[in-house]
C-alpha atoms as a PDB file:
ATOM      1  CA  UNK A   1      -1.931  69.398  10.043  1.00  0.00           C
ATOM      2  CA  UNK A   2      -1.930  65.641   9.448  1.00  0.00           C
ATOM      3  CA  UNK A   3      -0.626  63.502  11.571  1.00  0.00           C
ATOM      4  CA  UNK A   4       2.482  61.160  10.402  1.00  0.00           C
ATOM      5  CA  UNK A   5       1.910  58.031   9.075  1.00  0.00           C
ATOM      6  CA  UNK A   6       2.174  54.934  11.413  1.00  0.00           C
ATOM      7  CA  UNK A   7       4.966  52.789  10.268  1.00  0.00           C
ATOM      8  CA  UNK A   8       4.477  48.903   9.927  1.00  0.00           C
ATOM      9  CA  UNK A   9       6.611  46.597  11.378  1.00  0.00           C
ATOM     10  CA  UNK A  10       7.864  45.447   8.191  1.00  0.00           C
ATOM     11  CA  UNK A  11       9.339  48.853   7.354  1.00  0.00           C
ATOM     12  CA  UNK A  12      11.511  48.995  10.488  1.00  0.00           C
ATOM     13  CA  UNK A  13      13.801  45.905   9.650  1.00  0.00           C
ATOM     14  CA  UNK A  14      16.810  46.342   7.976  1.00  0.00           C
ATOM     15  CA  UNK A  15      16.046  44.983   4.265  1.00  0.00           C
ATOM     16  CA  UNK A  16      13.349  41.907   2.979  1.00  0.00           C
ATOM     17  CA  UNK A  17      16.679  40.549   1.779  1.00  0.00           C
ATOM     18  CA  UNK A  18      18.283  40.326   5.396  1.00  0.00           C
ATOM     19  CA  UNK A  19      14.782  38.650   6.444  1.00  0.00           C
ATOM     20  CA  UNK A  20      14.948  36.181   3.513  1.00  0.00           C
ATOM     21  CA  UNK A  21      18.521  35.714   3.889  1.00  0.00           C
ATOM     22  CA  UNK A  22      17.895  34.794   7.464  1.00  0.00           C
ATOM     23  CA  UNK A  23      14.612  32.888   6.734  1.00  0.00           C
ATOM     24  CA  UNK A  24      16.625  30.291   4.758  1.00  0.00           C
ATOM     25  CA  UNK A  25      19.873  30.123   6.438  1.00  0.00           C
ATOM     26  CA  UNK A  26      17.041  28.863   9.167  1.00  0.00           C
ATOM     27  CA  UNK A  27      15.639  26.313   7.070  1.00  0.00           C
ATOM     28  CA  UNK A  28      18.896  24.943   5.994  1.00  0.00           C
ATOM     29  CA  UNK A  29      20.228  24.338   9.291  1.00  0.00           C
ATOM     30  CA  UNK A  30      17.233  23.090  10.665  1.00  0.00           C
ATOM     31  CA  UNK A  31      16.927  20.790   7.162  1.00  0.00           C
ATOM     32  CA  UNK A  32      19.530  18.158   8.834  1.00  0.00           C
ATOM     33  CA  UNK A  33      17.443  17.782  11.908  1.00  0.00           C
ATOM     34  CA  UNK A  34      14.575  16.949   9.664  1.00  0.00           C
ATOM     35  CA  UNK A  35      16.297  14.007   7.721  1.00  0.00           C
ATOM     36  CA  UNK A  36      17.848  12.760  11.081  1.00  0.00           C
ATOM     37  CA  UNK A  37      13.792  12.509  12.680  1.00  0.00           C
ATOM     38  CA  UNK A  38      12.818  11.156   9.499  1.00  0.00           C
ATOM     39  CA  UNK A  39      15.243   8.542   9.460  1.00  0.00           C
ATOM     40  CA  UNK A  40      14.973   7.662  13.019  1.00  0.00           C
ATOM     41  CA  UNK A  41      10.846   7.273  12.320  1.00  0.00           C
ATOM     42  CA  UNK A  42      11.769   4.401   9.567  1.00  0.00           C
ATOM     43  CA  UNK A  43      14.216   2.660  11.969  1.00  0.00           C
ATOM     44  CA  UNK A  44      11.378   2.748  15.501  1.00  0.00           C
ATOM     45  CA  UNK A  45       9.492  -0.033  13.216  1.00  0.00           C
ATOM     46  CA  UNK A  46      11.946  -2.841  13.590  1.00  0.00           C
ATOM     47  CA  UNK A  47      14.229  -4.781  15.912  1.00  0.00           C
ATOM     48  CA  UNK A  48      16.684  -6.920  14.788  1.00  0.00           C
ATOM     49  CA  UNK A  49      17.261 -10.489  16.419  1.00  0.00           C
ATOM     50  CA  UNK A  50      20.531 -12.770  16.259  1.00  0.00           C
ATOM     51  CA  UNK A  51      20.772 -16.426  16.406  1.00  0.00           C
ATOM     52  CA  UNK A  52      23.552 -18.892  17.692  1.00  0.00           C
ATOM     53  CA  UNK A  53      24.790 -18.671  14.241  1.00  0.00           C
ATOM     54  CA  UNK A  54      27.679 -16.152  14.664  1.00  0.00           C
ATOM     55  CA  UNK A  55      27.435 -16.219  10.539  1.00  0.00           C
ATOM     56  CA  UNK A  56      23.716 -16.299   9.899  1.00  0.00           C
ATOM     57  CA  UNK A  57      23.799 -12.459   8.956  1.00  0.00           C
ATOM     58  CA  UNK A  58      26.203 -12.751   6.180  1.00  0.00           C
ATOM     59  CA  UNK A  59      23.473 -13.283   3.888  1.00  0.00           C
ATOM     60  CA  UNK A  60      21.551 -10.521   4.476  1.00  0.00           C
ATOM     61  CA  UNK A  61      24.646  -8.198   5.085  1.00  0.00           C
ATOM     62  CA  UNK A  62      25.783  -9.180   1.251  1.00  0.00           C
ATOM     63  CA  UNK A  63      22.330  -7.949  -0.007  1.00  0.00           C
ATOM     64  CA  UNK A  64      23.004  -4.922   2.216  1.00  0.00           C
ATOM     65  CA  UNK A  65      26.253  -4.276   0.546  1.00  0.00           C
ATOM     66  CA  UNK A  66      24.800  -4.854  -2.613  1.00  0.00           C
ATOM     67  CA  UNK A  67      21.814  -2.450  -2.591  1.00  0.00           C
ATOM     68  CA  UNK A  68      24.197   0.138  -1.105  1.00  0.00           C
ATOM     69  CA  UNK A  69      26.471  -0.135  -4.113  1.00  0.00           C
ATOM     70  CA  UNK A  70      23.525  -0.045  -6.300  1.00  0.00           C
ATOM     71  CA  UNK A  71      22.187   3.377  -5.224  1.00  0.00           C
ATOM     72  CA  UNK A  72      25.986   4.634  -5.430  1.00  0.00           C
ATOM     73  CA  UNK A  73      26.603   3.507  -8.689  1.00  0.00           C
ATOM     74  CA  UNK A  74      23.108   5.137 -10.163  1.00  0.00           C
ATOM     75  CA  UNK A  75      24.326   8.409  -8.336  1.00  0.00           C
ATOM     76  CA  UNK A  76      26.844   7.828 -10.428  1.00  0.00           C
ATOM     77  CA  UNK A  77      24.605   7.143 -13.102  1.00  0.00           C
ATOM     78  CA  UNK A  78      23.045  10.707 -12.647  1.00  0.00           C
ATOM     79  CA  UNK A  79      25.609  12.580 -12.014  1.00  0.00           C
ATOM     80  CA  UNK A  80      27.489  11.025 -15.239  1.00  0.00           C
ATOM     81  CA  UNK A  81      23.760  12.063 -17.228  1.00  0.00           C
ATOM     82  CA  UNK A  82      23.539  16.116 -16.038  1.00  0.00           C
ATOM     83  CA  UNK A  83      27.323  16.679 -16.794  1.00  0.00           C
ATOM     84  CA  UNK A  84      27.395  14.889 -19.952  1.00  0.00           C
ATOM     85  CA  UNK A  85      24.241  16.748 -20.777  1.00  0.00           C
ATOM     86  CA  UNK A  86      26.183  19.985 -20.580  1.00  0.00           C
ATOM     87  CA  UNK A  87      29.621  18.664 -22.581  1.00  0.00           C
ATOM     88  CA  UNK A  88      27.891  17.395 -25.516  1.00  0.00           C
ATOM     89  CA  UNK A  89      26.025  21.113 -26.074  1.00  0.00           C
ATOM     90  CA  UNK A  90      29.435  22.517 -25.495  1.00  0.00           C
ATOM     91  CA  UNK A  91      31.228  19.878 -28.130  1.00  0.00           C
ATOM     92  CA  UNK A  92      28.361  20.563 -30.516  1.00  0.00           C
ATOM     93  CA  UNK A  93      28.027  24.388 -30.834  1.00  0.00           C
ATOM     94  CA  UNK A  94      30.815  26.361 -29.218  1.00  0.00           C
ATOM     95  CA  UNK A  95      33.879  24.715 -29.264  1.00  0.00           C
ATOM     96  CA  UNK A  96      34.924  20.945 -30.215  1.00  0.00           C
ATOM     97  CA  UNK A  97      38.013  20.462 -28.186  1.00  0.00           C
ATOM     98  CA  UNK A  98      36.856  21.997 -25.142  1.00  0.00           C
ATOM     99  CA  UNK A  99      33.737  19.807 -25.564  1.00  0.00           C
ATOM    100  CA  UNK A 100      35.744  16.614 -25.935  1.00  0.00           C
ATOM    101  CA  UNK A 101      38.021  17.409 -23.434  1.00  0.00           C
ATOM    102  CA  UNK A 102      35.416  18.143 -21.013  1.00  0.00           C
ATOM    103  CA  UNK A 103      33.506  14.716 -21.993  1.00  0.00           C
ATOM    104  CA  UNK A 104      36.588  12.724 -21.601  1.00  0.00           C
ATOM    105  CA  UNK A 105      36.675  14.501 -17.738  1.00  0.00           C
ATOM    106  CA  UNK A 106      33.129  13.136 -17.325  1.00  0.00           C
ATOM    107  CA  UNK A 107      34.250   9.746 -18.379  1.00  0.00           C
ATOM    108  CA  UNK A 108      37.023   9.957 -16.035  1.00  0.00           C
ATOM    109  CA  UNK A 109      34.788  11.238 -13.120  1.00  0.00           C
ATOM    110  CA  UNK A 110      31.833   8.257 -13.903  1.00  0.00           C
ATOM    111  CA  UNK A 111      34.850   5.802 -13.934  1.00  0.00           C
ATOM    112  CA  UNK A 112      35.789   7.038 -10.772  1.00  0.00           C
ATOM    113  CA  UNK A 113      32.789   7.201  -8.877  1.00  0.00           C
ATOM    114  CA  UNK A 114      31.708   3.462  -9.867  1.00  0.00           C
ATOM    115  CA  UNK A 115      35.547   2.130  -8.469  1.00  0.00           C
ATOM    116  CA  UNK A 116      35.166   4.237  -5.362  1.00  0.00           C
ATOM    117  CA  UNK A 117      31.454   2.369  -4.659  1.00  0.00           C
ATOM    118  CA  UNK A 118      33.229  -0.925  -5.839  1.00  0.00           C
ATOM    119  CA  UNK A 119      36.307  -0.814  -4.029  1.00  0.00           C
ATOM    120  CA  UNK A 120      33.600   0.879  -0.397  1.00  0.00           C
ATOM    121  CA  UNK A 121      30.930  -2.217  -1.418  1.00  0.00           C
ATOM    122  CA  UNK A 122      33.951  -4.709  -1.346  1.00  0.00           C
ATOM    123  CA  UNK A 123      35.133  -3.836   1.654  1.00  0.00           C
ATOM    124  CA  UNK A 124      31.979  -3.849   3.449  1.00  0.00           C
ATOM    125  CA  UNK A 125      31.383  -7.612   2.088  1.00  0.00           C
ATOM    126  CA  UNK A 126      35.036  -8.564   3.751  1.00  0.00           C
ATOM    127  CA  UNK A 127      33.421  -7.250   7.087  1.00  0.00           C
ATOM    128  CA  UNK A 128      30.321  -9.500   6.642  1.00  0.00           C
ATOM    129  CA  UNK A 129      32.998 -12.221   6.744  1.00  0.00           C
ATOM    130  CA  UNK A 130      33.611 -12.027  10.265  1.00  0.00           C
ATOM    131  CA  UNK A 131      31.820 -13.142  12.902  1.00  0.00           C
ATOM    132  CA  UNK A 132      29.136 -11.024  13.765  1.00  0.00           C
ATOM    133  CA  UNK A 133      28.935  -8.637  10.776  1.00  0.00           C
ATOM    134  CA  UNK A 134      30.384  -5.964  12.382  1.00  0.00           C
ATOM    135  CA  UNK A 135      28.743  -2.534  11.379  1.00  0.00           C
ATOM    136  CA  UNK A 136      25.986  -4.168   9.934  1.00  0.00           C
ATOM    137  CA  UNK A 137      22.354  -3.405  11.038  1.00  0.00           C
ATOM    138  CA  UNK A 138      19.466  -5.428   9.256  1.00  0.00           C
ATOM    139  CA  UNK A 139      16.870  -2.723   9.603  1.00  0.00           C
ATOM    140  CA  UNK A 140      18.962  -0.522   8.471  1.00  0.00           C
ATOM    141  CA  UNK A 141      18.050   2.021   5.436  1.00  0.00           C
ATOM    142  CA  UNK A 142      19.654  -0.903   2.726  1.00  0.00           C
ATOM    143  CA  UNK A 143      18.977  -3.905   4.863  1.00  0.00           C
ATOM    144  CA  UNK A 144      16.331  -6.962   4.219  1.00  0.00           C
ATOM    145  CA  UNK A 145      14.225  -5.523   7.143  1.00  0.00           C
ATOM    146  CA  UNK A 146      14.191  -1.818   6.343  1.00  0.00           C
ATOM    147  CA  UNK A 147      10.510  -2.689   5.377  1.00  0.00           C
ATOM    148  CA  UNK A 148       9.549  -4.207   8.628  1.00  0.00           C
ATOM    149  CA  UNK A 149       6.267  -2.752   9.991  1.00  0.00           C
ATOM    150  CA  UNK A 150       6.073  -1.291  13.432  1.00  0.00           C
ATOM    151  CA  UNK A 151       6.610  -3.508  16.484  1.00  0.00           C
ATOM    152  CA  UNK A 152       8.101  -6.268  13.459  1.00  0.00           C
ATOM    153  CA  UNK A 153      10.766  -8.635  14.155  1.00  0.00           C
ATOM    154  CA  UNK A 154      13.477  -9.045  11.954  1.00  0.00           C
ATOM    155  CA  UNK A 155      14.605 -12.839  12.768  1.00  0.00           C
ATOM    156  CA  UNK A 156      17.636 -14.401  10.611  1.00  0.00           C
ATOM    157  CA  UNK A 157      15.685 -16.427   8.218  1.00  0.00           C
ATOM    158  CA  UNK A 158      16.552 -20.553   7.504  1.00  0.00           C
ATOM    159  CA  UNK A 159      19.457 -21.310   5.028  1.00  0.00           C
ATOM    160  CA  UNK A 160      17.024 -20.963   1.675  1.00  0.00           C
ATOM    161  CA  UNK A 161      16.137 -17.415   2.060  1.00  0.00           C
ATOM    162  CA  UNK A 162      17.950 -15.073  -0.436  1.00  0.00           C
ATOM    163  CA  UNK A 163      17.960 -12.080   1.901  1.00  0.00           C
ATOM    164  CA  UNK A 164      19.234 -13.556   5.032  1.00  0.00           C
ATOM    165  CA  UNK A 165      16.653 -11.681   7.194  1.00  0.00           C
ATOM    166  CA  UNK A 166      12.403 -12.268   7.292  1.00  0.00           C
ATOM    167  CA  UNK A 167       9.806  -9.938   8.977  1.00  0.00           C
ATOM    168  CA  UNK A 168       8.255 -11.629  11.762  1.00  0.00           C
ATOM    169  CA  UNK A 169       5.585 -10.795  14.525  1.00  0.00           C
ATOM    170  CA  UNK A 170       7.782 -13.420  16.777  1.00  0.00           C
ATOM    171  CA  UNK A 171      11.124 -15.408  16.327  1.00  0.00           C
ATOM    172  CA  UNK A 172      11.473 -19.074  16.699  1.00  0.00           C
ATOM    173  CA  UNK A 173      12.246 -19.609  19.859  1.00  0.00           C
ATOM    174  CA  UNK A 174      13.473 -22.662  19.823  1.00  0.00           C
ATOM    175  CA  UNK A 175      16.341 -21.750  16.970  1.00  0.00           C
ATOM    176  CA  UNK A 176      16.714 -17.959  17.035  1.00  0.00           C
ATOM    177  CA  UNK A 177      16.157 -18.237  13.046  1.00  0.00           C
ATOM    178  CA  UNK A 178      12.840 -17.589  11.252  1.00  0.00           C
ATOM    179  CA  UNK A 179       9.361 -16.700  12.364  1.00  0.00           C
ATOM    180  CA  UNK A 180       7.713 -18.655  15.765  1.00  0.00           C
ATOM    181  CA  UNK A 181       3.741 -19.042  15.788  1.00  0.00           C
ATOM    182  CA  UNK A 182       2.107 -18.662  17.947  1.00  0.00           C
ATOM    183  CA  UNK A 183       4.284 -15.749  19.900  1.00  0.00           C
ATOM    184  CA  UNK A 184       4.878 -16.348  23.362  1.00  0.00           C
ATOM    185  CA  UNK A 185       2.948 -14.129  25.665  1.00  0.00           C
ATOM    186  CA  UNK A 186       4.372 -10.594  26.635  1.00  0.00           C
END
């Protein structure tokens, strides 16, 4: 008599499907603990300073608002590209009216997304009017120090600087705004 085969541990789970089901359910919950490290790493590398200027940061929180707007509106961009890319097939070969129709949604859906960044991007430049800049953080993912290196300064630059903000190893000590040299000791 021969003895039974020994079963592998693969066999005694349910279904592969159940494992791969589970496998990725996993991975996407774990996915927004990955972004949040990842954008946590980019922020360690700089520290923002102020100045006795309660408006020196309205410069650089314009620019800011600005770049935010401009990755919103090509989102928008995009988005507009890949569902147009689908209507015009549609308007083409199947059916006209459902293709224009659907088309004229796009439009309406593009139109909508580039006033919803306009009207968010105009409100954020009203808050840069206040003292302060409230909500606004220069090394943050759109702001002029986002590109600091490690262990950077990011010092509210003089009045002729178009981004409001400079990378330094030091501030000026004496004013708060631009870079120092040499650094004061530790």
């Amino acid at each position: 008599m021969t003895a039974p085969a020994e079963e592998h541990w693969f066999d005694r789970l349910a279904t592969r499907r159940q494992v791969l089901t589970g496998a990725l359910g996993a991975i996407a919950l774990a996915l927004p603990l990955v972004r949040t490290a990842a954008a946590r790493a980019t922020h360690l590398g700089c520290s923002a300073e102020t100045s006795n200027n309660p408006h020196a940061c309205q410069t650089g929180c314009f620019y800011a608002t600005h770049k935010k707007f401009l990755a919103t509106s090509d989102g928008c961009d995009a988005e507009y590209d890949i569902s147009y890319g689908v209507a015009l097939p549609i308007m083409l070969l199947i059916n006209p009216d459902l293709g224009a129709l659907s088309a004229w949604l796009q439009l309406a859906q593009y139109t909508n997304c580039l006033d919803l960044a306009m009207t968010r991007q105009k409100a954020e430049a009203f808050d840069c009017m206040q003292p302060g800049c409230p909500g606004f953080d220069p090394c943050g993912k759109y702001g002029p120090c986002a590109v600091c290196l490690e262990g950077a300064k990011c010092c509210p630059a003089p009045d002729d600087n178009q981004l409001g903000y400079v990378c330094c190893a030091c501030c000026n000590p004496d004013t708060g705004e631009g870079c120092g040299a040499p650094c004061p000791g530790p």
